[in-house]
C-alpha atoms as a PDB file:
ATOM      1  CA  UNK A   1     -26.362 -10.489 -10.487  1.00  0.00           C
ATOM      2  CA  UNK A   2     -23.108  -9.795 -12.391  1.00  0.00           C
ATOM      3  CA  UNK A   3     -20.229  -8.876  -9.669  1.00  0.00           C
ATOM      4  CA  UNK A   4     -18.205 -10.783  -7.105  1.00  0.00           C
ATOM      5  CA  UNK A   5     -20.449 -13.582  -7.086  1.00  0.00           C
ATOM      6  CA  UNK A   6     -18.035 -15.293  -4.609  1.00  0.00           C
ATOM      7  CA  UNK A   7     -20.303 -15.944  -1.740  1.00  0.00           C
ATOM      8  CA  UNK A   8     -18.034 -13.746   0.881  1.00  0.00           C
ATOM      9  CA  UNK A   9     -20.443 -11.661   3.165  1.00  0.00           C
ATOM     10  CA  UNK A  10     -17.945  -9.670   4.890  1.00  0.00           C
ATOM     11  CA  UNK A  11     -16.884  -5.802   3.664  1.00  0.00           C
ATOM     12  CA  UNK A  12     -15.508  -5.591   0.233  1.00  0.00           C
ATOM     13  CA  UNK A  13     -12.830  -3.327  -0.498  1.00  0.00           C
ATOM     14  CA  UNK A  14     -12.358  -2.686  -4.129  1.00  0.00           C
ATOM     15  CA  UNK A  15      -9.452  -0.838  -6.352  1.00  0.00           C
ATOM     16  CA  UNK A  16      -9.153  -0.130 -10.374  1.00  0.00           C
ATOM     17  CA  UNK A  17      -6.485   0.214 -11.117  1.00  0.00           C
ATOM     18  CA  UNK A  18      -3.253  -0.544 -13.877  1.00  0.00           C
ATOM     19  CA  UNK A  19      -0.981  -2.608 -11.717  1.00  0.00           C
ATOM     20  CA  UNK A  20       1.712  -0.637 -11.873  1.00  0.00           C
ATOM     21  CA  UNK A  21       4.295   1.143  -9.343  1.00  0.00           C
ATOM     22  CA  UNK A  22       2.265   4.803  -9.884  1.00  0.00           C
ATOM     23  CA  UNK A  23      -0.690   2.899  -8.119  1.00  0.00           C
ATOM     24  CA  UNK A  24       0.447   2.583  -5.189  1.00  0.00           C
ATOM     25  CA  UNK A  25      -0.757  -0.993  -4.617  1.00  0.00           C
ATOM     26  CA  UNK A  26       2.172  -2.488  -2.959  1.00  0.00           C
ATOM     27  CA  UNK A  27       1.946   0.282  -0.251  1.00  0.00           C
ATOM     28  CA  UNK A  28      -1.747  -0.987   0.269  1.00  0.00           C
ATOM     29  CA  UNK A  29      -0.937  -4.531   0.395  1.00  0.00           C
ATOM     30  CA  UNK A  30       1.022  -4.552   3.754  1.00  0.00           C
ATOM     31  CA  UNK A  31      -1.769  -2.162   5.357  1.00  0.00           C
ATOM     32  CA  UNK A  32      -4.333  -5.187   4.158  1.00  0.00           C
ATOM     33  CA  UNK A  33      -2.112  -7.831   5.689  1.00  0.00           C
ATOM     34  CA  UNK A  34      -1.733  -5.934   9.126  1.00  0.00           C
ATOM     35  CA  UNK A  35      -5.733  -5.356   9.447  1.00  0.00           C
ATOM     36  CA  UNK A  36      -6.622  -9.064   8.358  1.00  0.00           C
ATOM     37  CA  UNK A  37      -3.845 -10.822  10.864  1.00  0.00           C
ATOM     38  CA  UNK A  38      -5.484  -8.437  13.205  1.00  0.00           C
ATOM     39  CA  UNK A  39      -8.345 -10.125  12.872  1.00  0.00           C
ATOM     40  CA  UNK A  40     -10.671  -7.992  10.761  1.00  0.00           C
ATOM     41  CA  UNK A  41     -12.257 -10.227   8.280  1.00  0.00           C
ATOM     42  CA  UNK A  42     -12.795  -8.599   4.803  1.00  0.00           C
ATOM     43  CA  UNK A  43     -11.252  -8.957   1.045  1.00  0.00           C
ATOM     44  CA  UNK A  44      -9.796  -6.737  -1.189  1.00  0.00           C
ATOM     45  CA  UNK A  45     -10.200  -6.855  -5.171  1.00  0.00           C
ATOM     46  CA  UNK A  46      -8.010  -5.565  -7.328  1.00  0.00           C
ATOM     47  CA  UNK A  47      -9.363  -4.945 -11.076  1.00  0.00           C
ATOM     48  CA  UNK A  48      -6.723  -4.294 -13.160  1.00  0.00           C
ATOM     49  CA  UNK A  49      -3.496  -5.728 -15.390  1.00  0.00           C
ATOM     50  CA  UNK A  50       0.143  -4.555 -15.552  1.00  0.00           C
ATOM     51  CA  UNK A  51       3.728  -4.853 -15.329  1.00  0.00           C
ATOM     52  CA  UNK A  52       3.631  -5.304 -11.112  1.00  0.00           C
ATOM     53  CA  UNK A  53       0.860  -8.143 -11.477  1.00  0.00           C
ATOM     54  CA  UNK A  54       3.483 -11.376 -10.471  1.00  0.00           C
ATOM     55  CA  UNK A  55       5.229  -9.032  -8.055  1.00  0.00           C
ATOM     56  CA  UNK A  56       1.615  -8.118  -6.131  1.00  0.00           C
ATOM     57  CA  UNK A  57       0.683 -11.778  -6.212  1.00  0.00           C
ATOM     58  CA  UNK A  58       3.894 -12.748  -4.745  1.00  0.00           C
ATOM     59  CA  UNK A  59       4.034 -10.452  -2.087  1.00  0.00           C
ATOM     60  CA  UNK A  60       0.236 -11.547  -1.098  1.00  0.00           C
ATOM     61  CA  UNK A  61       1.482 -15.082  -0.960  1.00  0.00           C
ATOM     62  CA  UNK A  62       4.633 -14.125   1.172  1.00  0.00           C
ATOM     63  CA  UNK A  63       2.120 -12.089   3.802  1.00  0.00           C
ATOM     64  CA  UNK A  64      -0.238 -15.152   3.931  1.00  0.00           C
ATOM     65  CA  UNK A  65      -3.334 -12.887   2.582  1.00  0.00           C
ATOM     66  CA  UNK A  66      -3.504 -15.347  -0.886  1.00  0.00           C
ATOM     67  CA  UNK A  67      -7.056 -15.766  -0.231  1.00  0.00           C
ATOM     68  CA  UNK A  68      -8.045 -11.792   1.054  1.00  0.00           C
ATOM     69  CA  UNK A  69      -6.236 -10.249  -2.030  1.00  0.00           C
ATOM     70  CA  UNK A  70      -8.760 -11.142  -5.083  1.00  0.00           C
ATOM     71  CA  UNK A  71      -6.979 -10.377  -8.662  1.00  0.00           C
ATOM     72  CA  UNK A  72      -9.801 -10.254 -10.732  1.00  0.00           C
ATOM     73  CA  UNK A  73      -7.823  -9.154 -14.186  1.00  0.00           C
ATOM     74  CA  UNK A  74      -8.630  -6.892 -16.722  1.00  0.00           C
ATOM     75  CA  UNK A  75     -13.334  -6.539 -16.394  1.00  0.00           C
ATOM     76  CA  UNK A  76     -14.615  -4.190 -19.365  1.00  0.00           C
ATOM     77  CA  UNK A  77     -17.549  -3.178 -17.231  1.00  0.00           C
ATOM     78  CA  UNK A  78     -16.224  -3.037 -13.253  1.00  0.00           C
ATOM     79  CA  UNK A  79     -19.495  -0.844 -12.418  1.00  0.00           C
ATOM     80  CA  UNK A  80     -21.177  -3.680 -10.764  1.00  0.00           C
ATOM     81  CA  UNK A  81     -17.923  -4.127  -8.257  1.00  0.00           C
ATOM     82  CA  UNK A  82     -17.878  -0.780  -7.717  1.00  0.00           C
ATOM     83  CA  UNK A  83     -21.892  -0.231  -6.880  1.00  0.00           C
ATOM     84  CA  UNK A  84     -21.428  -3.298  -4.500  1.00  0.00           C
ATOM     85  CA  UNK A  85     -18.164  -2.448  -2.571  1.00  0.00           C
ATOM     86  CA  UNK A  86     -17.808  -0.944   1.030  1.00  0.00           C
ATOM     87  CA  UNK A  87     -14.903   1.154   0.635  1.00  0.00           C
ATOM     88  CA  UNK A  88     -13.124   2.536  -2.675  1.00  0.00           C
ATOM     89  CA  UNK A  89      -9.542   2.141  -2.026  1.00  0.00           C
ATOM     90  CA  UNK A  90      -7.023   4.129  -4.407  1.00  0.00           C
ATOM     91  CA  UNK A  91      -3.698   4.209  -2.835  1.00  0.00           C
ATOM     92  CA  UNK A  92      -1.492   6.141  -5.498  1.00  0.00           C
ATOM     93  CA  UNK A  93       1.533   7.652  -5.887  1.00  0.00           C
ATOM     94  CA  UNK A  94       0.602  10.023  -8.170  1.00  0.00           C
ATOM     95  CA  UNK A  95      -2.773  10.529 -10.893  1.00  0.00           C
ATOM     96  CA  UNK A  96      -3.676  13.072 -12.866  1.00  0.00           C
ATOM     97  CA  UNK A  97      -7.582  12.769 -12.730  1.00  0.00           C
ATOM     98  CA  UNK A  98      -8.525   9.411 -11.486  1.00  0.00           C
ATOM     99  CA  UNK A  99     -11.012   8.379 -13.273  1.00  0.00           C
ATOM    100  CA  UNK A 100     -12.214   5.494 -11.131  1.00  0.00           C
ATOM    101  CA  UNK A 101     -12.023   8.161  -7.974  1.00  0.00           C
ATOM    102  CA  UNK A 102     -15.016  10.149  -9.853  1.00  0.00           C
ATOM    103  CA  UNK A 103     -17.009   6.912 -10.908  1.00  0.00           C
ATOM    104  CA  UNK A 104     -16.819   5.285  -7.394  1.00  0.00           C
ATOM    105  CA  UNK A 105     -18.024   9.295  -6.232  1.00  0.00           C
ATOM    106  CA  UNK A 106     -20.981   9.202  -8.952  1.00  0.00           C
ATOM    107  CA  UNK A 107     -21.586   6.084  -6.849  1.00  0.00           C
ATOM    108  CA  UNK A 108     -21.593   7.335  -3.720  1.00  0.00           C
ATOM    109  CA  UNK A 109     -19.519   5.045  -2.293  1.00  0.00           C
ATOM    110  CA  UNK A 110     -17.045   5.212   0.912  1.00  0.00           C
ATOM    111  CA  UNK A 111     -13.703   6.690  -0.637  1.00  0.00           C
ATOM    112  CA  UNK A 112      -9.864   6.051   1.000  1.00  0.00           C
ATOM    113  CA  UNK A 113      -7.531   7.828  -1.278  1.00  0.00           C
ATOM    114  CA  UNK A 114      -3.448   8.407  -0.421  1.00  0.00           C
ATOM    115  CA  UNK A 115      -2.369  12.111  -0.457  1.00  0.00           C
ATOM    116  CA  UNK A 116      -1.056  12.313  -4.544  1.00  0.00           C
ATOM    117  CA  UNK A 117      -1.138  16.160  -5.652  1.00  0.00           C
ATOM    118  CA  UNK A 118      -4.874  15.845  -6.988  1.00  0.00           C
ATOM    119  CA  UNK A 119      -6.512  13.647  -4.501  1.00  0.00           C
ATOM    120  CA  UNK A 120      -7.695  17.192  -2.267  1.00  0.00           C
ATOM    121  CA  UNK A 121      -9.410  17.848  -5.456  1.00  0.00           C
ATOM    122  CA  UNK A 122     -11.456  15.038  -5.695  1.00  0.00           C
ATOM    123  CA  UNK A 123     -12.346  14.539  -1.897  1.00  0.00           C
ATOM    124  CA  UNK A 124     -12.322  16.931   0.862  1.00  0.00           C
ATOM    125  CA  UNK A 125     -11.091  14.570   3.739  1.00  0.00           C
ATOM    126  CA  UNK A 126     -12.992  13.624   6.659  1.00  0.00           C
ATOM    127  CA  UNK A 127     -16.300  15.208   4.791  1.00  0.00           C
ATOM    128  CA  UNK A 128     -17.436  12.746   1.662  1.00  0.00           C
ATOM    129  CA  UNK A 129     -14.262  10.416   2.146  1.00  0.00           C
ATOM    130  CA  UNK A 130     -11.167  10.047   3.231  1.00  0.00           C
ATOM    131  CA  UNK A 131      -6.918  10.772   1.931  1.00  0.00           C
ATOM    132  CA  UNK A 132      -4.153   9.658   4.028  1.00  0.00           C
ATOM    133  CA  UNK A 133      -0.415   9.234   4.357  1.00  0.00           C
ATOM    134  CA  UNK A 134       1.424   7.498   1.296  1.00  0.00           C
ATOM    135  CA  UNK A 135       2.492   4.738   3.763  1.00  0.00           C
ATOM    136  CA  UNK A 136       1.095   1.358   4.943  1.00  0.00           C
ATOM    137  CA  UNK A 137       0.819   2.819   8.353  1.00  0.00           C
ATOM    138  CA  UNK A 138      -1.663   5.687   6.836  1.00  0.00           C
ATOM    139  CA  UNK A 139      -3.555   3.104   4.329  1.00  0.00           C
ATOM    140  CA  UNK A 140      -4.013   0.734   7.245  1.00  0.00           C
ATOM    141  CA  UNK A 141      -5.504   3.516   9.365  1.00  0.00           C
ATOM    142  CA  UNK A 142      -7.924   4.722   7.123  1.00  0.00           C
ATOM    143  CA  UNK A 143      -8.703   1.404   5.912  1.00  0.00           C
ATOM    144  CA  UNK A 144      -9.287   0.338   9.517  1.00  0.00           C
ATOM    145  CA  UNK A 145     -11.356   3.410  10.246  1.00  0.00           C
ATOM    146  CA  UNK A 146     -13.744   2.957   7.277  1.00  0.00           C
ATOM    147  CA  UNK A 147     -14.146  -0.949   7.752  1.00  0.00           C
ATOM    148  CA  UNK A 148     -15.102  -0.629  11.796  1.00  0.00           C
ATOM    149  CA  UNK A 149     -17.049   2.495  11.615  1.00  0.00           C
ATOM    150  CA  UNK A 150     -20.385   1.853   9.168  1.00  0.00           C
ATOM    151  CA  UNK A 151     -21.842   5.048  10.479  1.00  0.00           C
ATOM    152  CA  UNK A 152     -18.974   6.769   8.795  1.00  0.00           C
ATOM    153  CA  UNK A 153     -19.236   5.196   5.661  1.00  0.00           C
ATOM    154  CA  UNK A 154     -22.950   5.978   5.523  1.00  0.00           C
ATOM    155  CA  UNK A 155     -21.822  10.032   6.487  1.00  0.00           C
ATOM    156  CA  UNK A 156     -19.318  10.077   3.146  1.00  0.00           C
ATOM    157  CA  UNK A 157     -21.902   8.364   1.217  1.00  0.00           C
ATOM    158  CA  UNK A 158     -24.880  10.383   2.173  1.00  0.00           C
ATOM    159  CA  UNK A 159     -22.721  13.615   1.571  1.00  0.00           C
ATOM    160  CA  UNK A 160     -21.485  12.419  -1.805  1.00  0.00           C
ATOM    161  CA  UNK A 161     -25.171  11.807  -2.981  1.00  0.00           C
ATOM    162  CA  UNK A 162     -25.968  15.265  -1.538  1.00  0.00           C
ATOM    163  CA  UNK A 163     -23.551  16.755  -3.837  1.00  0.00           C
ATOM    164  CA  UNK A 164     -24.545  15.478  -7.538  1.00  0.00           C
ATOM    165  CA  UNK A 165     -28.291  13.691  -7.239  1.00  0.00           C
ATOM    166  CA  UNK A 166     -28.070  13.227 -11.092  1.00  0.00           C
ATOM    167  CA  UNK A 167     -24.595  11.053 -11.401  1.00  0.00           C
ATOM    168  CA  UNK A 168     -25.878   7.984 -10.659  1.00  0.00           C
ATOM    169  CA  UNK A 169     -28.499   7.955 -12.961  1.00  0.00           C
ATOM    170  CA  UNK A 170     -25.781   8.954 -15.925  1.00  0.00           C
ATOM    171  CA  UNK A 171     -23.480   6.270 -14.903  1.00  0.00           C
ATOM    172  CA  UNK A 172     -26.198   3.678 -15.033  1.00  0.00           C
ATOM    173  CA  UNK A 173     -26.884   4.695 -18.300  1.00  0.00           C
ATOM    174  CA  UNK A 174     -23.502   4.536 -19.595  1.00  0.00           C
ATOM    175  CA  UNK A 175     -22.933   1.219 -17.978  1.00  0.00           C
ATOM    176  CA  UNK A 176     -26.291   0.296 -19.537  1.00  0.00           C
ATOM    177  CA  UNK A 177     -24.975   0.758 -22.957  1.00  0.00           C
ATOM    178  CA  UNK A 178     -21.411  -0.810 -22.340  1.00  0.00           C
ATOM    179  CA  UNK A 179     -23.825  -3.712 -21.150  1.00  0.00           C
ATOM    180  CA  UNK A 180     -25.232  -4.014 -24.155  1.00  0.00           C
ATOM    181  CA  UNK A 181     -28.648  -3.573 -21.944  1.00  0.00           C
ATOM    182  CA  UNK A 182     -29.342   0.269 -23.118  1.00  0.00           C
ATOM    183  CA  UNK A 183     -30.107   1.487 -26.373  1.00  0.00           C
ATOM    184  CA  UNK A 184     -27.989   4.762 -27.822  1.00  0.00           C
ATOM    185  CA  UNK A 185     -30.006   6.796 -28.947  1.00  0.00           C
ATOM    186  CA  UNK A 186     -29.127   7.743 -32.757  1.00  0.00           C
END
């Protein structure tokens, strides 16, 4: 179907996300580099545009992860990414509400979000996901304990569909209609 498409059968990690400094992605991308020279094999794709794009790119090049770190640009529906990836990574500095945070939830997917001022109100940690230090060394821990340890995955998943049954079927729908596959009703 629609989606990565890329033939890689290894964990996806996936983030939306402006590519900008409040994003935090340049404090993810060393944590990535440390885990995959570690020898963890998995690939992390970044949907998004901004001003940091070049810089991000560059820095991937410079820690040899070119080929881990998937740009995949601006995508005006990312649901299917986000139904399909392992772990939701959302390493920011600071957010109001992140969006993406409550769509990847709706989704039930394994969360990893960095300790900005709201992220305690969209996950309780170590329950239905997980928030860590603002640093590579706490991105790369989390990351590393979500990508070895499926059970726990399954536990934040499983407690995330526990908490809202209904979300996913709303979220299908609106993706549905941004699809063009759904019909609004008039």
């Amino acid at each position: 179907g629609p989606g990565y498409a890329d033939g890689f059968d290894g964990p996806r990690v996936l983030s939306i996300a402006r590519l900008s400094h409040q994003k935090g992605l340049d404090i993810a991308l060393p944590a990535v580099a440390a885990l995959l020279r570690g020898g963890l094999s998995f690939r992390w794709y970044i949907i998004g545009v901004g001003p940091e794009e070049e810089k991000l790119r560059k820095t991937a090049e410079q820690l040899g992860v070119r080929e881990q770190v998937v740009f995949l640009g601006e995508r005006a529906n990312p649901y299917p990414f986000l139904k399909d990836c392992d772990v939701y990574l959302q390493p920011s500095r600071f957010e109001g509400k992140a969006i993406a945070v409550d769509e990847a939830k709706a989704l039930c997917r394994p969360i990893l979000l960095t300790a900005f001022s709201t992220a305690a109100d969209q996950i309780s940690s170590g329950e239905n996901g997980l928030i860590v230090p603002m640093t590579p060394e706490g991105v790369e821990n989390g990351l590393h304990r979500l990508l070895t340890d499926s059970a726990l995955r399954e536990r934040f998943s499983a407690a995330l569909a526990r908490e809202d049954p209904s979300n996913e079927g709303e979220i299908e729908k609106l993706y549905a209609l941004m699809d063009g596959r759904g019909t609004a009703e008039q």
